[in-house]
Protein backbone atom coordinates (compact mmCIF):
# COMPACT_ATOMS: atom_id res chain seq x y z
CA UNK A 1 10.25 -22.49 5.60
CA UNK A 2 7.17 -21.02 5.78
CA UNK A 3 6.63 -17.59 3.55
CA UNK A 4 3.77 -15.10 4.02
CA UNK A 5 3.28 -12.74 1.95
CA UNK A 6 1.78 -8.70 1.75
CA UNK A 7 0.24 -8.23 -1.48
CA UNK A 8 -0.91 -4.37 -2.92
CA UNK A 9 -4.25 -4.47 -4.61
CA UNK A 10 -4.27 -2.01 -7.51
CA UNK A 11 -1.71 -2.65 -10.16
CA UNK A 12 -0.91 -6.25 -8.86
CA UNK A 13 -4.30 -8.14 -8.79
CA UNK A 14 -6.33 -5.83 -10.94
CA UNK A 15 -6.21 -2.47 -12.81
CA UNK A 16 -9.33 -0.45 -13.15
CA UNK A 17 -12.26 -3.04 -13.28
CA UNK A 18 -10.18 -5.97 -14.61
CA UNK A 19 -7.96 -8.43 -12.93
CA UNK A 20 -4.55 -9.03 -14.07
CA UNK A 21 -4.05 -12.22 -15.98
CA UNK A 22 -2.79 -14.59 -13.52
CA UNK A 23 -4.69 -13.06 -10.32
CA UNK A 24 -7.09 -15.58 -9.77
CA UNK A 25 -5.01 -18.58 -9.66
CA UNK A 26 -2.21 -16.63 -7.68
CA UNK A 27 -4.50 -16.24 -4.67
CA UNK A 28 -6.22 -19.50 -5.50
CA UNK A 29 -2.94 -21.04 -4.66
CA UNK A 30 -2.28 -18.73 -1.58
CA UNK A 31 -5.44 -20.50 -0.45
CA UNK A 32 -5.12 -23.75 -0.81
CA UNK A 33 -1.35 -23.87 0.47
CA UNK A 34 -2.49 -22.45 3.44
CA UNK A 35 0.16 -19.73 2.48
CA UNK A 36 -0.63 -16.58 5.13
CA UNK A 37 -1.53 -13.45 3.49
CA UNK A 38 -3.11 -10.23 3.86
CA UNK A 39 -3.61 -7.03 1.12
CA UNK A 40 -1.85 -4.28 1.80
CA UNK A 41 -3.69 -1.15 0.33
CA UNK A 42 -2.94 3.03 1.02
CA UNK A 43 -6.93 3.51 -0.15
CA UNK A 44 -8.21 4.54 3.42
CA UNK A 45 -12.29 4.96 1.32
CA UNK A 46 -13.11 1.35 1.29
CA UNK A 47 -13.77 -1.01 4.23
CA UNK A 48 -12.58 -4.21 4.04
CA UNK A 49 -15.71 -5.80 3.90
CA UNK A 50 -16.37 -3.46 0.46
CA UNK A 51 -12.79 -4.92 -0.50
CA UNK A 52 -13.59 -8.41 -0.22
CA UNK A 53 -16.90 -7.77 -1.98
CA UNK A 54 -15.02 -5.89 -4.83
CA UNK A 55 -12.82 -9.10 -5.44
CA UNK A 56 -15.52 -11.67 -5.47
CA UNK A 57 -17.14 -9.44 -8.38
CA UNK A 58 -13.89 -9.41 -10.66
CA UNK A 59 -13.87 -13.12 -10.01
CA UNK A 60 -11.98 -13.93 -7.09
CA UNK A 61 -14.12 -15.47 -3.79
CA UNK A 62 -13.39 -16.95 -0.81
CA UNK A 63 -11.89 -14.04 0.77
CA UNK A 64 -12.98 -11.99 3.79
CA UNK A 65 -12.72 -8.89 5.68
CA UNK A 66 -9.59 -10.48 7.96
CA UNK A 67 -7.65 -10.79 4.38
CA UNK A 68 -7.33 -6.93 4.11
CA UNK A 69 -5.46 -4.38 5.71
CA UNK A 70 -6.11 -0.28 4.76
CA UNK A 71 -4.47 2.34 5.60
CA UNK A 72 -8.02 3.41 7.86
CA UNK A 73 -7.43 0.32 9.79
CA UNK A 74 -3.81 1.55 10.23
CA UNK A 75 -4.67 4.91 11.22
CA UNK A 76 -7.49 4.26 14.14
CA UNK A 77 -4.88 1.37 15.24
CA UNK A 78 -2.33 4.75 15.77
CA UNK A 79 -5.05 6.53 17.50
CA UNK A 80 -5.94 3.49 19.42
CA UNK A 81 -2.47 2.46 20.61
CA UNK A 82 -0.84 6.06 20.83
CA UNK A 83 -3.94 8.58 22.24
CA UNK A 84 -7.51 5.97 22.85
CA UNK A 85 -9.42 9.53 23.92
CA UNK A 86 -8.92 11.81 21.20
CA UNK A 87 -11.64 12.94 19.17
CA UNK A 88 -11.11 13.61 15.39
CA UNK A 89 -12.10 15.76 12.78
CA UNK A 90 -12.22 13.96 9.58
CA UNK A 91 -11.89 14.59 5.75
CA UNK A 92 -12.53 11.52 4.60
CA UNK A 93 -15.22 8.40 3.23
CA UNK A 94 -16.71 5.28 4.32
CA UNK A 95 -13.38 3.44 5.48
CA UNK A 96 -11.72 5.89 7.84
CA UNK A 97 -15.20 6.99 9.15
CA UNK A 98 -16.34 3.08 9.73
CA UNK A 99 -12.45 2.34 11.32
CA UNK A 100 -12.61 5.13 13.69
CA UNK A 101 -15.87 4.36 14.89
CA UNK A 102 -15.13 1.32 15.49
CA UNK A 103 -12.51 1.90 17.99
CA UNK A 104 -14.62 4.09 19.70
CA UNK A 105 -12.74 7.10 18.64
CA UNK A 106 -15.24 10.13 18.51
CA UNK A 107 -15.91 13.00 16.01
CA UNK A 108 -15.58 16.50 17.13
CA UNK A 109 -15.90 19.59 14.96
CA UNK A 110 -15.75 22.21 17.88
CA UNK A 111 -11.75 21.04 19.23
CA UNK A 112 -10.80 18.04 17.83
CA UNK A 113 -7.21 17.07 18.83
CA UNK A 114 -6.74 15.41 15.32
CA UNK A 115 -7.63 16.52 12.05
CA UNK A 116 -7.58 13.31 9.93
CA UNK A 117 -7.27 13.34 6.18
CA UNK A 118 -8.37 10.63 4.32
CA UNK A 119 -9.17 9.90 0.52
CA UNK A 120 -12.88 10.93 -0.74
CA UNK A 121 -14.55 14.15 -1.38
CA UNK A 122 -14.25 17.26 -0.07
CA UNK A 123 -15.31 21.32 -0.10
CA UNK A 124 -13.74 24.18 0.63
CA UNK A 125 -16.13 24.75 3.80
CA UNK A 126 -14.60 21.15 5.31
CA UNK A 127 -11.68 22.47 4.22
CA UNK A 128 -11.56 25.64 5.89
CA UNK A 129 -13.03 24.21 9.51
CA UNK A 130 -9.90 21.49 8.93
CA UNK A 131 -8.24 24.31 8.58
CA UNK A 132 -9.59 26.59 11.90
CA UNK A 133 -9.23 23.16 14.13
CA UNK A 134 -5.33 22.58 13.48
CA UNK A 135 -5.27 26.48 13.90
CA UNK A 136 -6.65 25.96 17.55
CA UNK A 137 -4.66 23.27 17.97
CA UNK A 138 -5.39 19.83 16.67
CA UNK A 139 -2.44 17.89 15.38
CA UNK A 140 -2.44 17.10 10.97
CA UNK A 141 -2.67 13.25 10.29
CA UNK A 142 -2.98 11.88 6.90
CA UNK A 143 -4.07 8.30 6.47
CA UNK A 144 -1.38 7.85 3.50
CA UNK A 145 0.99 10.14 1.56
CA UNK A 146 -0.20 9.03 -1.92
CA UNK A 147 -0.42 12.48 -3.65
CA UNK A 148 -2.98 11.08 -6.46
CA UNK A 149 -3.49 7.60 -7.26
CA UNK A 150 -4.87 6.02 -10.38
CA UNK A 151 -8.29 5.70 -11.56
CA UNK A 152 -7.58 4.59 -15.26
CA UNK A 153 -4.86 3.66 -17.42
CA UNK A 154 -4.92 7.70 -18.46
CA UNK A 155 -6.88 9.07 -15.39
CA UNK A 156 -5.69 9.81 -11.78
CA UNK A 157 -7.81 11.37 -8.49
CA UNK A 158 -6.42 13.49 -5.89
CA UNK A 159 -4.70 11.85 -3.30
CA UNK A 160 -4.99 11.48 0.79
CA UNK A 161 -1.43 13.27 0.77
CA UNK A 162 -2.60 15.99 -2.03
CA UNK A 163 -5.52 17.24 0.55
CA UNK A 164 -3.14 16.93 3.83
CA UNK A 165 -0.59 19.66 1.33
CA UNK A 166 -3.11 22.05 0.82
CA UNK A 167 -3.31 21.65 4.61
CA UNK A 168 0.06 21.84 5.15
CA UNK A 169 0.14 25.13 3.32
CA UNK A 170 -2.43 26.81 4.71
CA UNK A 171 -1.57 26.20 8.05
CA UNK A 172 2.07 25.98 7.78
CA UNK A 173 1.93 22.59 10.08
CA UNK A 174 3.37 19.52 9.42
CA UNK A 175 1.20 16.27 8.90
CA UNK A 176 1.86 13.00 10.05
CA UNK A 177 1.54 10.13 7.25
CA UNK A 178 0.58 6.70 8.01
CA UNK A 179 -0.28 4.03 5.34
CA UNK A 180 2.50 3.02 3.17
CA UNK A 181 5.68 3.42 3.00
CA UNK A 182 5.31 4.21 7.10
CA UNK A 183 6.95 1.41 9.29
CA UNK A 184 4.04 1.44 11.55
CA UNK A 185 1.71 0.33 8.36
CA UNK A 186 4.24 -2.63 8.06
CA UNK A 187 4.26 -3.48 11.48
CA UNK A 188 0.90 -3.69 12.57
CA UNK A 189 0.54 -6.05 9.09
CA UNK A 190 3.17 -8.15 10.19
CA UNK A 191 1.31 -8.47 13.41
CA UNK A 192 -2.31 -9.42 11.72
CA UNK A 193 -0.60 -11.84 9.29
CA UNK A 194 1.37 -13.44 12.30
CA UNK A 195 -2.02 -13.61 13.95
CA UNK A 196 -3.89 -14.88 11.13
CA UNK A 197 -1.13 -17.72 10.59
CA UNK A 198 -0.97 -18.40 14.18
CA UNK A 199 2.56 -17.92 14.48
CA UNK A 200 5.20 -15.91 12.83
CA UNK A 201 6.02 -16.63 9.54
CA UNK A 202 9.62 -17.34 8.54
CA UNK A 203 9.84 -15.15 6.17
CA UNK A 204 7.53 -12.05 4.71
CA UNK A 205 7.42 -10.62 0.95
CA UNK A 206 5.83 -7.41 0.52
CA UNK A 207 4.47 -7.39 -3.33
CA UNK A 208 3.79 -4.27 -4.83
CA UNK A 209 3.66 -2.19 -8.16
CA UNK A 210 5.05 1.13 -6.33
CA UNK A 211 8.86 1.98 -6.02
CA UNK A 212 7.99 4.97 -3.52
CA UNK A 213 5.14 2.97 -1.34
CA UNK A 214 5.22 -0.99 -1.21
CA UNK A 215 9.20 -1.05 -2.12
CA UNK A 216 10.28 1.84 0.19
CA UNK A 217 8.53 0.47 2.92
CA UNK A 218 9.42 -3.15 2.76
CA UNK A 219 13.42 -2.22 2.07
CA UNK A 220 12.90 0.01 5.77
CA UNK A 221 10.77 -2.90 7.13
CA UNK A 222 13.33 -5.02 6.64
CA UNK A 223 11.74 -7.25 4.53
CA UNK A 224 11.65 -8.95 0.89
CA UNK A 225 9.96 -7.02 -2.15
CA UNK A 226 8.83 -8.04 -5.32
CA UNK A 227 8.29 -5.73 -7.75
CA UNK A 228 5.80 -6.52 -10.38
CA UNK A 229 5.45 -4.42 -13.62
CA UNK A 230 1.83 -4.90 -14.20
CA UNK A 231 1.36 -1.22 -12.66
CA UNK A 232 2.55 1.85 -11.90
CA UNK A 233 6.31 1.25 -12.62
CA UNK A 234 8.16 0.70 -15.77
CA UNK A 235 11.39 -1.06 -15.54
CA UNK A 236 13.66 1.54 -16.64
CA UNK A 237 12.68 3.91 -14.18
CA UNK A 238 13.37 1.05 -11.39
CA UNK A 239 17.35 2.36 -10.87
CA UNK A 240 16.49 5.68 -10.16
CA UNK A 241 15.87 4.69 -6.87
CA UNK A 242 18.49 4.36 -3.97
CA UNK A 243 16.76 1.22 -2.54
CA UNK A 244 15.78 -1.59 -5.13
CA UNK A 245 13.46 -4.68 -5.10
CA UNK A 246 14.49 -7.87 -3.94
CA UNK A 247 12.83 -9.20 -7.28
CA UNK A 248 11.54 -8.18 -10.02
CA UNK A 249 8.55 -9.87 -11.72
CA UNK A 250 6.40 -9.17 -14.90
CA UNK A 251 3.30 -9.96 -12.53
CA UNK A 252 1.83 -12.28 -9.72
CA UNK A 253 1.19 -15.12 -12.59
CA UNK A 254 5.16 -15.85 -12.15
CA UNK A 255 4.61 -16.80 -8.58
CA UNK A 256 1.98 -19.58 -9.10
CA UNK A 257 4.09 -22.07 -9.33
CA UNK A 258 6.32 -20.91 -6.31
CA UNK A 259 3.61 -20.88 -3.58
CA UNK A 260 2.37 -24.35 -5.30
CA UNK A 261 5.91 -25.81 -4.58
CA UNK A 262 6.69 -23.91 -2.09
CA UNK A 263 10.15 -24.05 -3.41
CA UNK A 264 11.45 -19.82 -3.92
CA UNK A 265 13.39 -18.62 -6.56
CA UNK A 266 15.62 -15.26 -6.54
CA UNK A 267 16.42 -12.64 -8.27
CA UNK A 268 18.40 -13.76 -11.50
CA UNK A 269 15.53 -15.95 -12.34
CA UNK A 270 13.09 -13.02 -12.49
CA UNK A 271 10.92 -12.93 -15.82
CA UNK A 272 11.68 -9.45 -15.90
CA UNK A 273 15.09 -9.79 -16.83
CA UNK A 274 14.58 -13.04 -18.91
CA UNK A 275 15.84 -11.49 -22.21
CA UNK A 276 19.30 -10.57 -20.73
CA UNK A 277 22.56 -12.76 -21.27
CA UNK A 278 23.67 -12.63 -17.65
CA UNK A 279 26.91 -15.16 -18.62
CA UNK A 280 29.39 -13.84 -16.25
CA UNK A 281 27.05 -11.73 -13.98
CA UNK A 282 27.50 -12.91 -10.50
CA UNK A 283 24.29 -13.71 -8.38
CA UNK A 284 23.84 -10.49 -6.09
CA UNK A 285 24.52 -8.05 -8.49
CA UNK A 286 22.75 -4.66 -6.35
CA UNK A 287 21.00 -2.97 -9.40
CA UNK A 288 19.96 -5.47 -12.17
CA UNK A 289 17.88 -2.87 -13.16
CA UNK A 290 21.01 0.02 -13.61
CA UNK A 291 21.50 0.00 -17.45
CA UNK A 292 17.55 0.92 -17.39
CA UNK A 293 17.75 3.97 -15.94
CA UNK A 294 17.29 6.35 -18.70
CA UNK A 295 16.82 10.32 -17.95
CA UNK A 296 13.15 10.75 -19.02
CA UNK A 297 10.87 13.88 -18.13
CA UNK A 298 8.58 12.59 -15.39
CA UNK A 299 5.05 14.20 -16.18
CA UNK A 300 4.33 14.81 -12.42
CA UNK A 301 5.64 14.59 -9.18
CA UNK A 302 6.05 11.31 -7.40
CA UNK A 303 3.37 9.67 -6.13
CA UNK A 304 4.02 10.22 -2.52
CA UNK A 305 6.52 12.68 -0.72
């Protein structure tokens, strides 16, 4: 049975400017098994190209543009498939700009039919003519719904879905979100990682360090997730969701060995849980992660809507 697998960037294969131990050989063995994958990121500011060229700095070549999917891609794909002659006004960097250009989707800041919001920069004066088109008009679209995301271990930057708010606000419209945990983001991946296997695979594993993103979105998908803890989510705060992981796993360096084999393991194996007695615990058990889930002060809102 043949597994590919959808793998989030930051918090599972590096945090910051440094890879998490275990990284290199997990995609080294992705390679060389011939394993399909493709990385799954809500970041609509890079291009794939600058992704690839990001990894094979922290230490990890051989990869190129086709191994990445953003949630730019995901948005001009929407525009492509859903209206191909809209024009667009967008808030947004390098990624989104380069993605909608490239499917010959135009800019227009006079009547735009979209307003696209996208991570990056902005001023009030974009702001404000975002602001006047959806006024006259133009539907809100936000590339992802990720309110802030992390820059360091104690730093954050405004999100894709903070900007599309204000918007929201102002206007008193509604925004779209694509990206993660959207079904369409997980669909249109399913599709490239089909195509770059050349068939379906058998089974697909969405890996991710997000309850509210990679782990929503795979649970609607319909698919696997494996939850790793080398990022944004602490274990005890795993059961205060409704939908739970498939697995949980202290990071990609526990499925080396897996994709090497090619023989899968399941839930009650997971490192995460490799302190617990589970004599007498039936295999299935819904929420491993239950006796975890302590009432703690959160010290912001989630991460996405």
């Amino acid at each position: 049975m043949k597994t590919g697998y959808l793998i989030d960037m930051d918090g599972v294969i590096y945090r910051e400017n440094q890879l998490i131990p275990g990284a290199v050989e997990f995609v080294q063995a992705l390679v060389s098994t011939g394993t399909p994958f493709l990385f799954l990121t809500n970041n609509s500011a890079p291009t794939p190209e600058d992704l690839a060229v990001r990894l094979r700095h922290l230490g990890i070549n051989g990869l190129a543009a086709k191994h990445f999917y953003t949630s730019a891609l995901n948005t001009s794909d929407f525009l492509s498939e859903t209206d191909p002659n809209c024009t667009v006004f967008v808030l947004g960097e390098g990624g989104i700009l380069t993605a909608l250009h490239e499917r010959k989707i135009a800019s227009d800041s006079i009547k735009p039919h979209y307003v696209v919001v996208g991570e990056g920069a902005t001023t009030m004066d974009r702001l404000a003519k975002a602001h006047e088109c959806i006024e006259k008009g133009a539907r809100l679209l936000a590339t992802n719904p990720d309110n802030w995301c992390p820059v360091s271990h104690d730093k954050t930057r405004p999100g894709a879905g903070a900007t599309a708010a204000f918007l929201e606000a102002s206007t008193g419209r509604r925004a779209y979100y694509l990206g993660k945990p959207n079904g369409y983001m997980f669909h249109r991946a399913r599709r490239k990682l089909a195509s770059l296997a050349m068939k379906e695979p058998d089974e697909v594993v969405m890996i991710g360090d997000t309850m509210e993103t990679d782990i929503r979105g795979a649970f609607e998908a319909g698919i696997q997730s494996f939850l790793v803890l080398s990022g944004s989510t602490q274990l005890e705060h795993v059961g205060d969701h409704v939908y739970q992981p498939t697995r949980i796993l202290q990071s990609v360096a526990d499925l080396v060995d897996e994709v090497k084999t090619g023989k899968p393991g399941d839930r009650m194996d997971s490192p995460a849980f490799g302190h617990m007695d589970s004599h007498g615990v039936r295999s299935g058990v819904r929420h491993q992660t239950d006796i975890f889930a302590l009432h703690k002060p959160r010290p912001r809102p989630a991460m996405t809507k």
